[in-house]
C-alpha atoms as a PDB file:
ATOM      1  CA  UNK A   1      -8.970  -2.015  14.503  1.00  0.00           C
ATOM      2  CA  UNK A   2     -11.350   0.516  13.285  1.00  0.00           C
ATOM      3  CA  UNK A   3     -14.759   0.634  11.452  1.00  0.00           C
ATOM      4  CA  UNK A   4     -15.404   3.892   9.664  1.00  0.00           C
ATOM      5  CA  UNK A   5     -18.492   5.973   9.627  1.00  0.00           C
ATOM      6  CA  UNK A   6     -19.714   6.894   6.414  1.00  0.00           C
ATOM      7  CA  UNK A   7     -21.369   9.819   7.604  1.00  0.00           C
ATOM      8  CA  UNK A   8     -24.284  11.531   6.629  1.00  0.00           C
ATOM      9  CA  UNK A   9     -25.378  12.512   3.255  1.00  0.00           C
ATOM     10  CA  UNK A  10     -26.057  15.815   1.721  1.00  0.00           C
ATOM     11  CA  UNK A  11     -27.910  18.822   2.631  1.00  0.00           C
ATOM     12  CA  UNK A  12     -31.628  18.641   1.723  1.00  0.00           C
ATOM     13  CA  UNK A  13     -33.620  22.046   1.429  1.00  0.00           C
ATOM     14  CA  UNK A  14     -36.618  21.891   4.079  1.00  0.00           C
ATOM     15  CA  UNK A  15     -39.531  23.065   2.483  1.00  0.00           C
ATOM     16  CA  UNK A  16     -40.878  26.635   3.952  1.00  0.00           C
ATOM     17  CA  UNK A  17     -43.610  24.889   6.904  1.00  0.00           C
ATOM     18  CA  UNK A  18     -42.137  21.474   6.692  1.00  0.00           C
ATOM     19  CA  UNK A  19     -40.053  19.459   9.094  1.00  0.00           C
ATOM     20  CA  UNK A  20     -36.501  18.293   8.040  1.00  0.00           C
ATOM     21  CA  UNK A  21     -35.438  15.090   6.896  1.00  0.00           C
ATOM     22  CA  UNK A  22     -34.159  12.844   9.029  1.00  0.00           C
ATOM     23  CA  UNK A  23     -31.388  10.751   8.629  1.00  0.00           C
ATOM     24  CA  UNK A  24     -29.110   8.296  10.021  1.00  0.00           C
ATOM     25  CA  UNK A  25     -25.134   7.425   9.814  1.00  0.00           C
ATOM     26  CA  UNK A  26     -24.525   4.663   8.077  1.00  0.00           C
ATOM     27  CA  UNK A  27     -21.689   2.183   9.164  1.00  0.00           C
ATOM     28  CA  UNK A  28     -19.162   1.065   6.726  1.00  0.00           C
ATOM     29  CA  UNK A  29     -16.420  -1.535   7.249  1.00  0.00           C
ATOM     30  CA  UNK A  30     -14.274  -3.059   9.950  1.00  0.00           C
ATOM     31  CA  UNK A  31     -10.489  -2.434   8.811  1.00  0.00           C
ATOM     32  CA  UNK A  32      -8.428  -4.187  11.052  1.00  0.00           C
ATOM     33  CA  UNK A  33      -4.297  -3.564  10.613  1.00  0.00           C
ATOM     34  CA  UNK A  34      -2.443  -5.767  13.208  1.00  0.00           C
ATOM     35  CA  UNK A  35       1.575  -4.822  13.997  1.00  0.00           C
ATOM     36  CA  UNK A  36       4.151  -8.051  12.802  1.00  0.00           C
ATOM     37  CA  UNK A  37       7.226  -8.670  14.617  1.00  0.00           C
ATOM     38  CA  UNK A  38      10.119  -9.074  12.438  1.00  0.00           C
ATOM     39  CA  UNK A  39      13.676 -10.160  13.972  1.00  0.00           C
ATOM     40  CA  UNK A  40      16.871 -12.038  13.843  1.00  0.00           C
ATOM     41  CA  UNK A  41      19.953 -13.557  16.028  1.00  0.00           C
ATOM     42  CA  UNK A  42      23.115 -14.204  15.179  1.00  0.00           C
ATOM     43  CA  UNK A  43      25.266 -16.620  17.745  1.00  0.00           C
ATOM     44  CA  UNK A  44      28.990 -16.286  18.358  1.00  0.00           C
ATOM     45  CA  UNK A  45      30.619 -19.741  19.993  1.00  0.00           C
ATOM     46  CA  UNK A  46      32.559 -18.893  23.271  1.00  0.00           C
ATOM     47  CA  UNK A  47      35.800 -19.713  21.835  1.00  0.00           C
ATOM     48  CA  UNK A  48      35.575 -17.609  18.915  1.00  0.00           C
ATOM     49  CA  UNK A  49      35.282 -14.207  20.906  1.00  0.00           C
ATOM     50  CA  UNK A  50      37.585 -15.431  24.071  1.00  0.00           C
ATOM     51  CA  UNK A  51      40.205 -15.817  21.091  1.00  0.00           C
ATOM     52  CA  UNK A  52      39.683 -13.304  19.366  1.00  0.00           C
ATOM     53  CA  UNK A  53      40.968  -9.479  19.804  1.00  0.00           C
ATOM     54  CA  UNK A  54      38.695  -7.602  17.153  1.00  0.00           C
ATOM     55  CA  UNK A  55      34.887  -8.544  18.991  1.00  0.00           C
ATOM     56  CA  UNK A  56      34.454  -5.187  19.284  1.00  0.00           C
ATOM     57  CA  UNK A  57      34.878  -5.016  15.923  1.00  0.00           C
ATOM     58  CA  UNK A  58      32.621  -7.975  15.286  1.00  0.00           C
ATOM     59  CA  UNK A  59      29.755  -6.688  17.274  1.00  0.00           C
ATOM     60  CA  UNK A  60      29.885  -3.537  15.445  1.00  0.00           C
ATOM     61  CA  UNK A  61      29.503  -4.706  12.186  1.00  0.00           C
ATOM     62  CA  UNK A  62      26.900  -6.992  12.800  1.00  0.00           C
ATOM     63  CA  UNK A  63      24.247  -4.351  14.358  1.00  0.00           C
ATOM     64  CA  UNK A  64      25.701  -2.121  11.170  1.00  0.00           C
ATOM     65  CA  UNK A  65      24.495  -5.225   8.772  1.00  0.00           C
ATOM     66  CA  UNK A  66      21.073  -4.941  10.947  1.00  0.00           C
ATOM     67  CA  UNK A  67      20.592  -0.790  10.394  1.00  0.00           C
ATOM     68  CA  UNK A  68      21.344  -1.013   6.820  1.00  0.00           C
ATOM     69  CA  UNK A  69      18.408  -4.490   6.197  1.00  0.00           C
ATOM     70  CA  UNK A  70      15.751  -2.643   8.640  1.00  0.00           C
ATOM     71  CA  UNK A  71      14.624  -0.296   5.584  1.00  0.00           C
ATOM     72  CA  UNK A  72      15.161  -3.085   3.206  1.00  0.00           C
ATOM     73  CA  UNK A  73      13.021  -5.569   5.364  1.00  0.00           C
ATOM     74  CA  UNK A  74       9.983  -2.740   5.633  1.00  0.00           C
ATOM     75  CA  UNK A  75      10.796  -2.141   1.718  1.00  0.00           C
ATOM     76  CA  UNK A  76      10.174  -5.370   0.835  1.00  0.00           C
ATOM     77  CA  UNK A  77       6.934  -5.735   3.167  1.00  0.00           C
ATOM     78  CA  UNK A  78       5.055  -2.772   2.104  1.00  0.00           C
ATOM     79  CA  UNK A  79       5.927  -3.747  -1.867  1.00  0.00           C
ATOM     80  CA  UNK A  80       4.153  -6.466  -1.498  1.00  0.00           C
ATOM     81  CA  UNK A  81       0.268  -5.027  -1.496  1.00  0.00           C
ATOM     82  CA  UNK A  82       1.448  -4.230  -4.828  1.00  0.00           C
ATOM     83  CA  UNK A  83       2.824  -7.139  -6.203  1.00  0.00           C
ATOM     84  CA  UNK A  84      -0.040  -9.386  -4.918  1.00  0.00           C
ATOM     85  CA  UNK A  85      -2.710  -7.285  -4.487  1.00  0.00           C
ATOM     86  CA  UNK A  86      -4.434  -9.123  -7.289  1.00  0.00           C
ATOM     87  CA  UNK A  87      -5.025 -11.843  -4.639  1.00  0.00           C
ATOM     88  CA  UNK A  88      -6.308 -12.584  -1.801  1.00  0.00           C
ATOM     89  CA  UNK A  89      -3.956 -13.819   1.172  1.00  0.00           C
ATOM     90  CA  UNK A  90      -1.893 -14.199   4.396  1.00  0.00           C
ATOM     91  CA  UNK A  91      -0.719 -10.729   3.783  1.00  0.00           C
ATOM     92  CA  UNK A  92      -4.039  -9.304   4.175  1.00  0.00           C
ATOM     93  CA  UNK A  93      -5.016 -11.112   6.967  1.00  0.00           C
ATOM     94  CA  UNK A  94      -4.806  -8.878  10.325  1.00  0.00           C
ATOM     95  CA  UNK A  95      -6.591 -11.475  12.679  1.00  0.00           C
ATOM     96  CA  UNK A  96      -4.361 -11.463  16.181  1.00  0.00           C
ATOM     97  CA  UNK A  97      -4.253 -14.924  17.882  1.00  0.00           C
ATOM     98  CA  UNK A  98      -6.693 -14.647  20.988  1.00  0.00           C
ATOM     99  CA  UNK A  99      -7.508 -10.460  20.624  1.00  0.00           C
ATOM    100  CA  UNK A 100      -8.781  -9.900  17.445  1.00  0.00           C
ATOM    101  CA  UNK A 101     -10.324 -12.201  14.254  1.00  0.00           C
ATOM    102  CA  UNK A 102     -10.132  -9.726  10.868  1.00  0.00           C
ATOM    103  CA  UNK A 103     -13.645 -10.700   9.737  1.00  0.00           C
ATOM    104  CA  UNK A 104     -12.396 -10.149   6.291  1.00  0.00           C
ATOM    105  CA  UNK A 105      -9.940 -12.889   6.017  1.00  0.00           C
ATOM    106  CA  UNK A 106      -7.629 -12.888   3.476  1.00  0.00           C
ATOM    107  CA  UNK A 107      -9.181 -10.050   1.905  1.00  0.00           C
ATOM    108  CA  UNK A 108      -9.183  -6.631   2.503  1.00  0.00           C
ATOM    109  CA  UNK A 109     -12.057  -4.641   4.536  1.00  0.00           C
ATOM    110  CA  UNK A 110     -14.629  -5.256   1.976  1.00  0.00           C
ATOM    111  CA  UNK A 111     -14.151  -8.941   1.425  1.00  0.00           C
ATOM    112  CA  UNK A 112     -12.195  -8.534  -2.158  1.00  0.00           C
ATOM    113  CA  UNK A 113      -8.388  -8.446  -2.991  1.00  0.00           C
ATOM    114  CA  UNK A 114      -6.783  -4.914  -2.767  1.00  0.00           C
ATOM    115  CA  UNK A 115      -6.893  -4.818  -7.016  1.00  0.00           C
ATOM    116  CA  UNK A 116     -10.499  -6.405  -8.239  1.00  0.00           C
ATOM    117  CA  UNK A 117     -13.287  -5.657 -10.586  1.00  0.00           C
ATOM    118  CA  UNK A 118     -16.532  -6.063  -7.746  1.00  0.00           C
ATOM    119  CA  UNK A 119     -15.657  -3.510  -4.806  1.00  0.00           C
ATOM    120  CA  UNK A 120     -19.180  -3.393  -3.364  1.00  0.00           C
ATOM    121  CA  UNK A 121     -20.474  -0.311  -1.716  1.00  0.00           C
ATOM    122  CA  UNK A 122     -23.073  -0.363   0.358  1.00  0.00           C
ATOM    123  CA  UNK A 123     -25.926   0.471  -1.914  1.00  0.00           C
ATOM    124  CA  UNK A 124     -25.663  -1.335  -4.673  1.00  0.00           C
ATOM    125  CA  UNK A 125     -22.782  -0.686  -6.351  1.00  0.00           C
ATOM    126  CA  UNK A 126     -19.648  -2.061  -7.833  1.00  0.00           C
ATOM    127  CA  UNK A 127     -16.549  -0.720  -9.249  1.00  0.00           C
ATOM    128  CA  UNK A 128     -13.369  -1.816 -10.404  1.00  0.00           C
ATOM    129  CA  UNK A 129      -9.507  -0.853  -9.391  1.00  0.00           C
ATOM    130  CA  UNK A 130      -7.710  -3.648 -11.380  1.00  0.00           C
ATOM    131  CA  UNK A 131      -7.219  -3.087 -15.747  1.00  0.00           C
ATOM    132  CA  UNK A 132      -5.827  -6.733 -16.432  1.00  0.00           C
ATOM    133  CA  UNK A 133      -4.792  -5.733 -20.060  1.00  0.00           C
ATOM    134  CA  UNK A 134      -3.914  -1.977 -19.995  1.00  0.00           C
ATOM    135  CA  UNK A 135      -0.174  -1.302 -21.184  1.00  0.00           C
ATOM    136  CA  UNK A 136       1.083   1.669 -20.417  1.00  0.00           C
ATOM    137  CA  UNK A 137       0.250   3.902 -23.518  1.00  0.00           C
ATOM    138  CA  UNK A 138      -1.072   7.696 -23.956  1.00  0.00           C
ATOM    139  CA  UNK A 139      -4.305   6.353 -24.657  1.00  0.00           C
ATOM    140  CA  UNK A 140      -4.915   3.799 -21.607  1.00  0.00           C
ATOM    141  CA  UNK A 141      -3.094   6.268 -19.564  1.00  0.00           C
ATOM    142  CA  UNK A 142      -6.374   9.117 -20.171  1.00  0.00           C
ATOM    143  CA  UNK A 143      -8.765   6.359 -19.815  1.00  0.00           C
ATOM    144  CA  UNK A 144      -7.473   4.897 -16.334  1.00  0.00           C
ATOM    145  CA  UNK A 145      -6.920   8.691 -15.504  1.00  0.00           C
ATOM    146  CA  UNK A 146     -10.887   8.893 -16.364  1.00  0.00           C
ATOM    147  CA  UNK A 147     -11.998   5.647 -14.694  1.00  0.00           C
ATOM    148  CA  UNK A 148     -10.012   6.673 -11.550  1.00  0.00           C
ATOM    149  CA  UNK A 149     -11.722  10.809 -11.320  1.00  0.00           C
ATOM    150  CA  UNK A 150     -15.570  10.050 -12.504  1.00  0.00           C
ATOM    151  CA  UNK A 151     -15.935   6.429 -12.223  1.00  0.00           C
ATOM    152  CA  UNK A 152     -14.587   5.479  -8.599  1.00  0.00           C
ATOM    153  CA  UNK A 153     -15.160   8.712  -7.421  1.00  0.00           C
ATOM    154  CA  UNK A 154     -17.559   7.696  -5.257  1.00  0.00           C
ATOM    155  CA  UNK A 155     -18.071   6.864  -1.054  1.00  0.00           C
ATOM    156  CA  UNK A 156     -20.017   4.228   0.572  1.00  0.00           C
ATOM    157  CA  UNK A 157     -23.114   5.583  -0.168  1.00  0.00           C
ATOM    158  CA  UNK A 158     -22.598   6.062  -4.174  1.00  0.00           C
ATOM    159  CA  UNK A 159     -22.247  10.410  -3.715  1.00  0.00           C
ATOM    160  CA  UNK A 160     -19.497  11.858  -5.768  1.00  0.00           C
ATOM    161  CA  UNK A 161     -16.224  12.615  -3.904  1.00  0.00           C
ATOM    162  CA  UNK A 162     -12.937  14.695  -4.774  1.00  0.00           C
ATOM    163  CA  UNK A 163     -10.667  12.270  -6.221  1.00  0.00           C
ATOM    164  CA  UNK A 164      -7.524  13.127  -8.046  1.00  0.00           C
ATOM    165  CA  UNK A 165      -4.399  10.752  -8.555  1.00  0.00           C
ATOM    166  CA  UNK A 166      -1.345  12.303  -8.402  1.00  0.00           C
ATOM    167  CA  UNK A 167       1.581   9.505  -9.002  1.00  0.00           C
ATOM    168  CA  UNK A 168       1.804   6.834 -11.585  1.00  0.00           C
ATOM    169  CA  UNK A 169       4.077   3.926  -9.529  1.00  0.00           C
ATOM    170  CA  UNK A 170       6.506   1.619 -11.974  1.00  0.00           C
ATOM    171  CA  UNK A 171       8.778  -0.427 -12.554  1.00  0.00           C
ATOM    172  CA  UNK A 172      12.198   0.496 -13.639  1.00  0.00           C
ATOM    173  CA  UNK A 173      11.682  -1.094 -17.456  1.00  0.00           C
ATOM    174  CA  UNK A 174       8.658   1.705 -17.863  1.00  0.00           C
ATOM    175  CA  UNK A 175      11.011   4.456 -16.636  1.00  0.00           C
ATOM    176  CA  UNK A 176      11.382   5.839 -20.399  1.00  0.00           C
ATOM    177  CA  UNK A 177       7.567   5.030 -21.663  1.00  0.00           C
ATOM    178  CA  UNK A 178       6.207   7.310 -18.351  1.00  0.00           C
ATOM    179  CA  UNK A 179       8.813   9.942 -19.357  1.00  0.00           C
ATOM    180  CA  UNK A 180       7.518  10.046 -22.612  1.00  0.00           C
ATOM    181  CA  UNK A 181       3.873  10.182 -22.196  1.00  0.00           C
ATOM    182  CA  UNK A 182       4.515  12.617 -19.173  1.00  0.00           C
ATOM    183  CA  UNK A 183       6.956  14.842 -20.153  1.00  0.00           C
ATOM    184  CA  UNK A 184       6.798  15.693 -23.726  1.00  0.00           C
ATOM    185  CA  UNK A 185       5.362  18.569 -25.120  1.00  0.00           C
ATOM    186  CA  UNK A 186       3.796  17.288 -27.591  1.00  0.00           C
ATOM    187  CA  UNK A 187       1.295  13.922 -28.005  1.00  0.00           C
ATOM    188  CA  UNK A 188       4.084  11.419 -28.003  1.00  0.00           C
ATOM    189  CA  UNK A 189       4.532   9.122 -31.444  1.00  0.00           C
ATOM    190  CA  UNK A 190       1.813  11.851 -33.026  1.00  0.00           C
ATOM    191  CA  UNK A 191       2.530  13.868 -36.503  1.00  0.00           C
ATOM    192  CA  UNK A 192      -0.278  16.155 -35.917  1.00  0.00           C
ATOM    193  CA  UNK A 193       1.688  18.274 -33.663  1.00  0.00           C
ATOM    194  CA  UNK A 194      -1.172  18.155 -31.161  1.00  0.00           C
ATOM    195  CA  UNK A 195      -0.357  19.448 -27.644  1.00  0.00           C
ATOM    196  CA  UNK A 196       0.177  16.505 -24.798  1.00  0.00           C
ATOM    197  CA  UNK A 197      -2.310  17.172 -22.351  1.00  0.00           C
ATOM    198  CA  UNK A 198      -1.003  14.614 -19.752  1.00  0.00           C
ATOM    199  CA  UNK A 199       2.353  16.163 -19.773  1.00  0.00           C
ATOM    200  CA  UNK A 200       2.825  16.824 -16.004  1.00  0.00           C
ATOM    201  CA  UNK A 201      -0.174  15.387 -14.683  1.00  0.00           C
ATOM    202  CA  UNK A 202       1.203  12.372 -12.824  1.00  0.00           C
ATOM    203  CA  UNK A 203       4.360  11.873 -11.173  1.00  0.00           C
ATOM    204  CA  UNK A 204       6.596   8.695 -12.132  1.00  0.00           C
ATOM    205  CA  UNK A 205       7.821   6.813  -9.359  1.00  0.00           C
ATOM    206  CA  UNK A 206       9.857   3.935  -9.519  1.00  0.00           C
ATOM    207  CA  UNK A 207      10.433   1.060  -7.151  1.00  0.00           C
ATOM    208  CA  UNK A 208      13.085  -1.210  -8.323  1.00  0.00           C
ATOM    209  CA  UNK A 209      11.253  -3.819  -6.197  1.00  0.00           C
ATOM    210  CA  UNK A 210       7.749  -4.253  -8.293  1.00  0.00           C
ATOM    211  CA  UNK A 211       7.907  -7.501  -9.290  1.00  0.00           C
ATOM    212  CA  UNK A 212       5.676  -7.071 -12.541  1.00  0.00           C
ATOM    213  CA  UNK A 213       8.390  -5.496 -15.134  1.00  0.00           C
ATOM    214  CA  UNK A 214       4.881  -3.991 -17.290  1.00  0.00           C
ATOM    215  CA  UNK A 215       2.660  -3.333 -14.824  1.00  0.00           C
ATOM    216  CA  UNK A 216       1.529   0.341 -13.314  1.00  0.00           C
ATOM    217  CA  UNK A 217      -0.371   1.815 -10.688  1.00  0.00           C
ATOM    218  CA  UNK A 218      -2.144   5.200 -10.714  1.00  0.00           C
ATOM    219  CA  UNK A 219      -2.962   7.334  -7.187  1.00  0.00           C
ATOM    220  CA  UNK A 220      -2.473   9.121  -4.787  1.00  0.00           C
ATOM    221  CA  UNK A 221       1.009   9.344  -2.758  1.00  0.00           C
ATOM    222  CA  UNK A 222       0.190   8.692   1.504  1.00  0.00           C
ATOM    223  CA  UNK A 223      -3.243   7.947   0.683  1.00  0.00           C
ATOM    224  CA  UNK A 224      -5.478   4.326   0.763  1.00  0.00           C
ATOM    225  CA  UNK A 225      -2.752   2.343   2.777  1.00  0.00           C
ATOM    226  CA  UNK A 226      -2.007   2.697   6.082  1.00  0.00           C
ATOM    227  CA  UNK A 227       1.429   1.811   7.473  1.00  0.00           C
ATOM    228  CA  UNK A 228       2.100   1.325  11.375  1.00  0.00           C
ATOM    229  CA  UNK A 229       5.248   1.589  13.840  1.00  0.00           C
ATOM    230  CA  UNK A 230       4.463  -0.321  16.976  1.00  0.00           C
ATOM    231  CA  UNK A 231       7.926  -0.914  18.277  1.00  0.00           C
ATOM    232  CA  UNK A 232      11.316   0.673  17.948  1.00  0.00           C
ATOM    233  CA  UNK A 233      14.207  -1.114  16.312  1.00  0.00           C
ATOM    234  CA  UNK A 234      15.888  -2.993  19.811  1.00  0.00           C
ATOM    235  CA  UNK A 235      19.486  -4.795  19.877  1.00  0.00           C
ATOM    236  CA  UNK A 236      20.196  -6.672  22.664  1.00  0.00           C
ATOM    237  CA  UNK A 237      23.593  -8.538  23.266  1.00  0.00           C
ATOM    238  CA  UNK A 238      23.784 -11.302  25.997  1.00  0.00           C
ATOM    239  CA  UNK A 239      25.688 -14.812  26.704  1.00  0.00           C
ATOM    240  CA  UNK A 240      24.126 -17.868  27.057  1.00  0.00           C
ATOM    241  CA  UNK A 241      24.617 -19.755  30.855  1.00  0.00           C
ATOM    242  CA  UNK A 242      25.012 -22.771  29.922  1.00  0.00           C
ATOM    243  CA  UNK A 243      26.857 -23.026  26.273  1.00  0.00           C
ATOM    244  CA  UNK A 244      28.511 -19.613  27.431  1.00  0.00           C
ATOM    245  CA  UNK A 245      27.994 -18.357  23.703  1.00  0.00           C
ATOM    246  CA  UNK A 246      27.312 -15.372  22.560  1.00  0.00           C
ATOM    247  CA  UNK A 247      23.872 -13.940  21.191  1.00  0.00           C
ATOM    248  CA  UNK A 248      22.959 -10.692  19.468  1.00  0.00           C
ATOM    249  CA  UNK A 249      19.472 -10.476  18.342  1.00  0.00           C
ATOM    250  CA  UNK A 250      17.411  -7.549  16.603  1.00  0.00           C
ATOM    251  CA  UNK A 251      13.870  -7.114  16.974  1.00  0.00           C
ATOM    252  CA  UNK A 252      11.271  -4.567  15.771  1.00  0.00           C
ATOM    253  CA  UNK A 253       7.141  -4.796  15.062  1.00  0.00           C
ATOM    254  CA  UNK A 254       5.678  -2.772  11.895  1.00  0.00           C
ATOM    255  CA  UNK A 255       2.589  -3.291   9.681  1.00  0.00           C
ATOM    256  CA  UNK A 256      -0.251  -2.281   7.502  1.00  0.00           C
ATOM    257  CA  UNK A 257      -2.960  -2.901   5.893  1.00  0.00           C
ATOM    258  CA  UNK A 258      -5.736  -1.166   2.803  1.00  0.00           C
ATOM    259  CA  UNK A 259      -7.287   1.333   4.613  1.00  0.00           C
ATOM    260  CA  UNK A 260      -8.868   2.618   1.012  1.00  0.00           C
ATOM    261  CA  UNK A 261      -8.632   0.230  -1.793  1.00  0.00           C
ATOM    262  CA  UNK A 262     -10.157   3.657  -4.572  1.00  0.00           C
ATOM    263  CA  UNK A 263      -6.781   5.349  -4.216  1.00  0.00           C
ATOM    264  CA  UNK A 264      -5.131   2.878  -6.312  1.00  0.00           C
ATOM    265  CA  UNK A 265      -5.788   1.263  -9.904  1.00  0.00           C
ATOM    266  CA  UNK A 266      -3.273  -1.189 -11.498  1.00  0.00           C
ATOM    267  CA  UNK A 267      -3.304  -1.807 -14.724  1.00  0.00           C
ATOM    268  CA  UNK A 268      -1.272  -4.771 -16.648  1.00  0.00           C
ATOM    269  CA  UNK A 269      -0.292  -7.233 -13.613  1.00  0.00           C
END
């Protein structure tokens, strides 16, 4: 758990005889990302391994089934703040049972899902990461490009901050529309033989597990999410007293959570 500072604002010219002007940090939110434990066991009877002459064997490829889900199981976590972070729910929620209560609930840090229209600041303000209706096409590609450098360009306290995207995440069915707007020379579909200025400007990246087949997402690669490694992968092996079976179990703890909901935009989910 965190809550970041927004810091101060800019520099203000003291007059020539005059005092400065004071100011004061202002607090922003409490961002709360809690570690999950993810795990399994798999049970072999007594009989079946004192009969059998391959257990070795057995053992073997059963932690080998375990290395090759571990990246699959944190693939399939972290995909998720995509494909529901039009909503609000128990994946947001970082409250720890008896340590910690996220006082955002099933929202992120600012009390909205990860993708909405009304992110608050805190003077006023409200902007919007989430385009309901915007296809993937040259044109709504330079207007979410716009909306994303000189619309949410902005901190906590409304002042202008660097902002550049610098990936377009899709699906695999948008594989060949993103290459086209992206990496032809000229405006795609256009007889005017105009030059395409958005060749290059994003880089695709697809992840076969987005489960909207026409919906994008501009930003920034390692930026607005945070993901944590609390515990190693651990395999244990062990037999049971009593039944006198045998248990192998994996275990491992992981998480995240939206540290930064203006790094992202998506657009038709």
């Amino acid at each position: 758990m965190f809550t970041s500072a927004i810091g101060l604002g800019e520099l203000l010219e003291k007059p020539e005889g005059a005092e400065m002007q004071t100011d004061a940090p202002m607090e922003s939110y409490t961002i709360v990302c809690k570690n999950r434990s993810f795990g399994r066991v798999v049970r072999f009877s007594y009989e079946s391994v004192s009969d059998s002459k391959k257990m070795g064997n057995l053992v073997t490829e059963t932690v080998g089934t375990w290395s090759r889900q571990i990246p699959i199981t944190k693939d399939k976590f972290y995909v998720r703040f995509f494909n529901e972070g039009t909503s609000t729910g128990s994946l947001f929620n970082n409250s720890i049972t008896s340590v910690v209560t996220d006082p955002s609930g099933n929202a992120i840090y600012d009390g909205k899902a990860f993708f909405a229209t009304d992110h608050p600041d805190k003077v006023g303000n409200t902007y919007s990461n989430y385009n309901s209706s915007y296809a993937l096409t040259y044109g709504n590609l330079q207007t979410v490009y716009t909306q994303y450098t000189t619309t949410n360009n902005r901190d906590e306290r409304g002042d202008i901050i660097d902002l550049i995207p610098d990936t377009i995440l899709i699906p695999p069915a948008l594989k060949f529309t993103a290459a086209a707007i992206l990496e032809s020379t000229l405006i795609p579909g256009s007889t005017d033989n105009d030059v395409n200025v958005l060749k290059s400007i994003l880089t695709p990246l697809e992840w076969p597990r987005l489960s909207d087949t026409d919906g994008w997402f501009m930003g920034k690669l390692k930026m607005g999410l945070m993901a944590t490694d609390r515990e190693d992968v651990s395999l244990d092996f062990f037999q049971d007293d009593l039944s006198k079976d045998y248990f192998a179990s994996v275990f491992t703890r992981f998480g995240g959570c939206v540290s930064n909901w203006r790094y992202w935009i998506a657009n038709a989910v």
